[in-house]
N, C-alpha and C. Protein backbone atom coordinates (compact mmCIF):
# COMPACT_ATOMS: atom_id res chain seq x y z
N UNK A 1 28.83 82.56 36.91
CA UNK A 1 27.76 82.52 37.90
C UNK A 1 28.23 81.71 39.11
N UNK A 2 27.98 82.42 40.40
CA UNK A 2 28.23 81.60 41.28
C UNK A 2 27.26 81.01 41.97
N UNK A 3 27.41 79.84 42.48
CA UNK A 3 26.37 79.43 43.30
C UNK A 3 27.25 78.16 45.11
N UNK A 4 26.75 78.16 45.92
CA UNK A 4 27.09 77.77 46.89
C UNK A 4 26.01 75.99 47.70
N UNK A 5 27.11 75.61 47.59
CA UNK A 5 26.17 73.64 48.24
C UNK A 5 26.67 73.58 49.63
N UNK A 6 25.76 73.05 50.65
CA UNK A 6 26.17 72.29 51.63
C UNK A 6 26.45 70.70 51.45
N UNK A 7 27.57 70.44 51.74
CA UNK A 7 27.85 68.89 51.67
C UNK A 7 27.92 68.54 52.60
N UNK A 8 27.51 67.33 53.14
CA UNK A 8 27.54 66.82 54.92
C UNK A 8 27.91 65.47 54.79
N UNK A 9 28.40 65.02 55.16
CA UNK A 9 28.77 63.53 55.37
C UNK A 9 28.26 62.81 56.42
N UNK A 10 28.23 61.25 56.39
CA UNK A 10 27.60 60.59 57.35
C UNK A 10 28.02 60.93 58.57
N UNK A 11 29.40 61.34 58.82
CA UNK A 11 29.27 61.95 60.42
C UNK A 11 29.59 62.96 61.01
N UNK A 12 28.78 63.91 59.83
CA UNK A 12 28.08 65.35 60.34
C UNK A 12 29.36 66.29 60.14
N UNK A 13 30.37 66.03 59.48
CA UNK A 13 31.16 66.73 59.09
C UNK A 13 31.32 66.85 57.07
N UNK A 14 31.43 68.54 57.01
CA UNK A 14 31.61 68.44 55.39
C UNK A 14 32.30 70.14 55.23
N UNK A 15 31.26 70.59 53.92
CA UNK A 15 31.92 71.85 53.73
C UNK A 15 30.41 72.54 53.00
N UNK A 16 30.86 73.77 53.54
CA UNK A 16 30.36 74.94 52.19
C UNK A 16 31.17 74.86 51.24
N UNK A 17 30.49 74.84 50.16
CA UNK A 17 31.49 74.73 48.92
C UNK A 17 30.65 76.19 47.64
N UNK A 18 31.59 76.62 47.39
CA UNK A 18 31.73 77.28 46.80
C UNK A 18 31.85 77.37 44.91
N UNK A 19 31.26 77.57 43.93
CA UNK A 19 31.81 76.99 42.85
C UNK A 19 31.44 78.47 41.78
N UNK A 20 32.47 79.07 41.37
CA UNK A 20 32.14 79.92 40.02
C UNK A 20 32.68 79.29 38.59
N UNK A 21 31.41 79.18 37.95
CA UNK A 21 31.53 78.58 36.20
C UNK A 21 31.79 77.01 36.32
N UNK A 22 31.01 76.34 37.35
CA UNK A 22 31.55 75.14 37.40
C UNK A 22 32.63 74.46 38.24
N UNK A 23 33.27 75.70 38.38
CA UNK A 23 35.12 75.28 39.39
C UNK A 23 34.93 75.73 40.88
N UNK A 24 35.33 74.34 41.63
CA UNK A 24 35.60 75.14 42.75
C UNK A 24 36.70 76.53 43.54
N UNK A 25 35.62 77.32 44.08
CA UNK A 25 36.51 78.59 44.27
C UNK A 25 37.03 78.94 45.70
N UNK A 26 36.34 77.66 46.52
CA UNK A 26 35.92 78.16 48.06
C UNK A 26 35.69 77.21 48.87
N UNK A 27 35.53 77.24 50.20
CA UNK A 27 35.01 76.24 50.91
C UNK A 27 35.05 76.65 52.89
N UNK A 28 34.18 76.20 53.19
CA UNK A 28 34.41 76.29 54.59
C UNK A 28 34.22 75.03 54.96
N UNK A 29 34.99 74.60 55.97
CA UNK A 29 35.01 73.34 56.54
C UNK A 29 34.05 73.43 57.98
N UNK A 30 32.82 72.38 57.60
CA UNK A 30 31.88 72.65 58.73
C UNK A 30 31.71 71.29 59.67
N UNK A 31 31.19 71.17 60.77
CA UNK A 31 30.75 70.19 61.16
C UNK A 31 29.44 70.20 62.29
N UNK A 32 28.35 69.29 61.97
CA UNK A 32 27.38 69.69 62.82
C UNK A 32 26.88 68.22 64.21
N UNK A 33 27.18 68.89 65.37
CA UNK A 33 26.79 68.51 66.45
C UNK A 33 26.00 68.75 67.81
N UNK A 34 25.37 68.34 68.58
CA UNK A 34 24.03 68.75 69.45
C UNK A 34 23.42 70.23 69.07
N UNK A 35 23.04 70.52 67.77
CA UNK A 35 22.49 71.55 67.53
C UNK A 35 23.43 72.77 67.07
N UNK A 36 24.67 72.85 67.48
CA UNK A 36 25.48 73.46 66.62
C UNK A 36 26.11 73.29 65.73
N UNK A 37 26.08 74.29 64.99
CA UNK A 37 26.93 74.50 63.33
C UNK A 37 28.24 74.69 63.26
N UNK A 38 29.34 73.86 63.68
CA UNK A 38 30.68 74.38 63.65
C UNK A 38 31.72 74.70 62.61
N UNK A 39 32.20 75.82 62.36
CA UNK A 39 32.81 76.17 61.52
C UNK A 39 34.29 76.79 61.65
N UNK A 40 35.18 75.83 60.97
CA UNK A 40 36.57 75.89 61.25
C UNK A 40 37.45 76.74 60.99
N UNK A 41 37.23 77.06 59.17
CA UNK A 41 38.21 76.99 58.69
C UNK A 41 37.26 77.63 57.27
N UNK A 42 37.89 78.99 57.08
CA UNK A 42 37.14 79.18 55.35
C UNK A 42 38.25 79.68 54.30
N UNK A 43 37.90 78.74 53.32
CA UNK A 43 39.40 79.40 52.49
C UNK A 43 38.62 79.74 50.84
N UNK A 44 39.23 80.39 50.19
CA UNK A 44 39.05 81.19 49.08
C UNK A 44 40.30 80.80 47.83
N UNK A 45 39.69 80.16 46.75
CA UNK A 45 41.45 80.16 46.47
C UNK A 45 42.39 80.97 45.45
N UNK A 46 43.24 81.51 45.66
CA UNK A 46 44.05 82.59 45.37
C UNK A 46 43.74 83.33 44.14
N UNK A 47 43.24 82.72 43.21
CA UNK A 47 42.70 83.26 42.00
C UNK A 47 41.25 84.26 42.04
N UNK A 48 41.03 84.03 43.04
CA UNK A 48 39.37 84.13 43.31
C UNK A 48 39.23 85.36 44.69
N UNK A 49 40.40 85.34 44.95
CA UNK A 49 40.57 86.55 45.86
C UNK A 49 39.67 87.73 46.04
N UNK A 50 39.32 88.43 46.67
CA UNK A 50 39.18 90.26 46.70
C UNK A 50 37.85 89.78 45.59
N UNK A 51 37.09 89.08 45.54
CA UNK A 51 35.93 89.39 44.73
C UNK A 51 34.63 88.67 46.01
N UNK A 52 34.84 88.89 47.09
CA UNK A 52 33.51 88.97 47.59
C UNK A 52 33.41 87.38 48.15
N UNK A 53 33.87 86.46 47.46
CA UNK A 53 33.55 84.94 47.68
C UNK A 53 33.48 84.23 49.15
N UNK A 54 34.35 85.01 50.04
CA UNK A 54 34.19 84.42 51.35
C UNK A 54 33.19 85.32 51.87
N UNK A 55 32.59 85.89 51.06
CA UNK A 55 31.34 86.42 52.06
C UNK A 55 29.98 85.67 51.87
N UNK A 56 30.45 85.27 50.12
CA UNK A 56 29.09 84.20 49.86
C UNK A 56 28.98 82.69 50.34
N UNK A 57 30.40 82.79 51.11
CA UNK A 57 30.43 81.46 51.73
C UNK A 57 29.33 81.34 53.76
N UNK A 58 30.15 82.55 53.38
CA UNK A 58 29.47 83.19 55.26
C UNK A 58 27.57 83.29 55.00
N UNK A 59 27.40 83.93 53.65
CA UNK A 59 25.59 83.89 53.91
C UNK A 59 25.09 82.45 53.66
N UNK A 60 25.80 81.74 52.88
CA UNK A 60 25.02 80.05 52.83
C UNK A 60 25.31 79.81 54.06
N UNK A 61 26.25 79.59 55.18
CA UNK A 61 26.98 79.03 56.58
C UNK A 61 25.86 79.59 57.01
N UNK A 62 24.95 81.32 57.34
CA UNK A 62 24.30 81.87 58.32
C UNK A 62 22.53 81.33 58.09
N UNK A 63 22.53 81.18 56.27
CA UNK A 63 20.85 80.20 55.97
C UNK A 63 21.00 79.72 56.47
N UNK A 64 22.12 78.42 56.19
CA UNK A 64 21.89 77.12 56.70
C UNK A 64 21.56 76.80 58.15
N UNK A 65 22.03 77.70 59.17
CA UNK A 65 22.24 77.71 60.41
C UNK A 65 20.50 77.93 60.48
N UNK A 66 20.03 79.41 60.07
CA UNK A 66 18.80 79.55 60.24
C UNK A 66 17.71 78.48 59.83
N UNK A 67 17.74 78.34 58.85
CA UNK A 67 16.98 77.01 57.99
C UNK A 67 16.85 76.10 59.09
N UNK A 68 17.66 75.43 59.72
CA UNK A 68 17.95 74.29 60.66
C UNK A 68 17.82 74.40 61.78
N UNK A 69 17.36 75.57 62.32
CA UNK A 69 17.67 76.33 63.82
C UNK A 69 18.81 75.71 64.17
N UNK A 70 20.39 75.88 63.93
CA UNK A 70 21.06 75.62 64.41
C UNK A 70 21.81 76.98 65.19
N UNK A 71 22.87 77.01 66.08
CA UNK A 71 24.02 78.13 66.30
C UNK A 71 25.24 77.53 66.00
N UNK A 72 25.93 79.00 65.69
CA UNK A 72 27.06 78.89 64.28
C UNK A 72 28.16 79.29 65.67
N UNK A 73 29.17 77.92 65.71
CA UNK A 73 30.23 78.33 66.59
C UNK A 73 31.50 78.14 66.06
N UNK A 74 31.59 79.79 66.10
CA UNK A 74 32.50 80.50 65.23
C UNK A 74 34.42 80.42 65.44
N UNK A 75 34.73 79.18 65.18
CA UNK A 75 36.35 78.23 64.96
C UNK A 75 37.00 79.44 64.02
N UNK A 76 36.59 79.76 63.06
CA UNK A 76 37.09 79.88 61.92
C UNK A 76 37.24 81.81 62.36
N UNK A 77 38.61 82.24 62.18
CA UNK A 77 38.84 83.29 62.70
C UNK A 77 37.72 84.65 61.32
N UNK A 78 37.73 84.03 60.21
CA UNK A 78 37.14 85.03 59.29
C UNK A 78 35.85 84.92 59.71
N UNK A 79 35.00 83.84 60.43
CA UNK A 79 33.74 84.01 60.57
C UNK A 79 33.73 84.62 61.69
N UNK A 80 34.76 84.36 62.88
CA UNK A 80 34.63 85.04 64.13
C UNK A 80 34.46 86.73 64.13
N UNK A 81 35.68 86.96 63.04
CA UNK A 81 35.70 88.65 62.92
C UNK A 81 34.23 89.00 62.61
N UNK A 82 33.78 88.75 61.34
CA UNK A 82 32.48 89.06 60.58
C UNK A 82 31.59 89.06 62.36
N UNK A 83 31.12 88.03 62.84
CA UNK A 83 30.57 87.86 64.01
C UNK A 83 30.77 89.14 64.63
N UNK A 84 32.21 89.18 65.14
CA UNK A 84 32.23 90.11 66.44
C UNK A 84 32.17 91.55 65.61
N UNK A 85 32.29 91.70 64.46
CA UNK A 85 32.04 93.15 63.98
C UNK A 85 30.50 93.95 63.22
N UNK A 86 29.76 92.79 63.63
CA UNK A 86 28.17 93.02 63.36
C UNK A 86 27.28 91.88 64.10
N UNK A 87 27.37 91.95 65.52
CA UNK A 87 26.96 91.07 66.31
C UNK A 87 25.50 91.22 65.85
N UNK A 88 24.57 92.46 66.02
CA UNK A 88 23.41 92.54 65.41
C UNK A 88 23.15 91.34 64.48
N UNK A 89 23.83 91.65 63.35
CA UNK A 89 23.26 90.89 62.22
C UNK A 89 22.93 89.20 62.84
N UNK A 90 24.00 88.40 64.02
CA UNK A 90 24.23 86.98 64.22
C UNK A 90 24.03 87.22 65.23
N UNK A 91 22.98 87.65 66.21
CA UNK A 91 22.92 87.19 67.57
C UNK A 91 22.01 86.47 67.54
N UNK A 92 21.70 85.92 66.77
CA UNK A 92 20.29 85.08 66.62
C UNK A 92 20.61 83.49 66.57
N UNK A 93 22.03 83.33 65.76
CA UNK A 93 22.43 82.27 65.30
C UNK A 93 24.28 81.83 66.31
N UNK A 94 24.71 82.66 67.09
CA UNK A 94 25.99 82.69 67.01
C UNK A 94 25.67 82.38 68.79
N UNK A 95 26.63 81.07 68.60
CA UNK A 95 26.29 80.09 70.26
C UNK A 95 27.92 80.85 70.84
N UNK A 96 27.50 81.16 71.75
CA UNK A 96 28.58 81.51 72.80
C UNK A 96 28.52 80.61 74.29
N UNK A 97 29.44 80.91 75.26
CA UNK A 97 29.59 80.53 76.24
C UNK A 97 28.32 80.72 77.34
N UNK A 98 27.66 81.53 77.08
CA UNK A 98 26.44 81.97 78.39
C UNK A 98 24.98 81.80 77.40
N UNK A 99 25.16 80.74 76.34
CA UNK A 99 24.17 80.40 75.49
C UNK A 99 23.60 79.06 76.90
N UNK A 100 22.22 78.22 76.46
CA UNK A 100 21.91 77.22 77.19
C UNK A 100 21.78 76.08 76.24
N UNK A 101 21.98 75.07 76.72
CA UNK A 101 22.12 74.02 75.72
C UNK A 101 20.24 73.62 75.13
């Protein structure tokens, strides 16, 4: 069974974490500042491959964003693709350059 935590640390930097059967499988490295959700970096680890896991990392990253009204500014080239290849789904959440603070 998988299930997914936000961890945040006192200065607003942490991870999506990822865990199947107990073990960690995953993680995105996040950090949150003036209202945005920044996200770096998502990794999967090699065992855990090709089964979907960095996508269950991307829907906790897009709650959390919603939950919080935050926008998700997209560092992390796997979240960028997902982004730019179903803008629909994240134009709600996904801070760009001609966003207003």
């Amino acid at each position: 069974m998988e299930r997914t935590e936000v961890v945040i640390n006192h200065n607003n930097r942490g991870e999506i974490q990822l865990f199947t059967d107990d073990q960690k499988a995953g993680k995105m490295d996040i950090a949150i500042a003036g209202g945005k959700l920044i996200v770096y970096h998502t990794e999967v680890n090699p065992a855990h491959e090709g089964k979907g896991f960095a996508r269950l990392l991307l829907d906790k990253l897009v709650s959390h964003a919603r939950e919080h009204a935050l926008k998700i500014v997209p560092l992390c080239p796997y979240v960028y693709a997902q982004f730019k290849r179903h803008p629909e789904t994240y134009m709600d959440i996904w801070f760009n350059e001609h966003d207003q603070d």
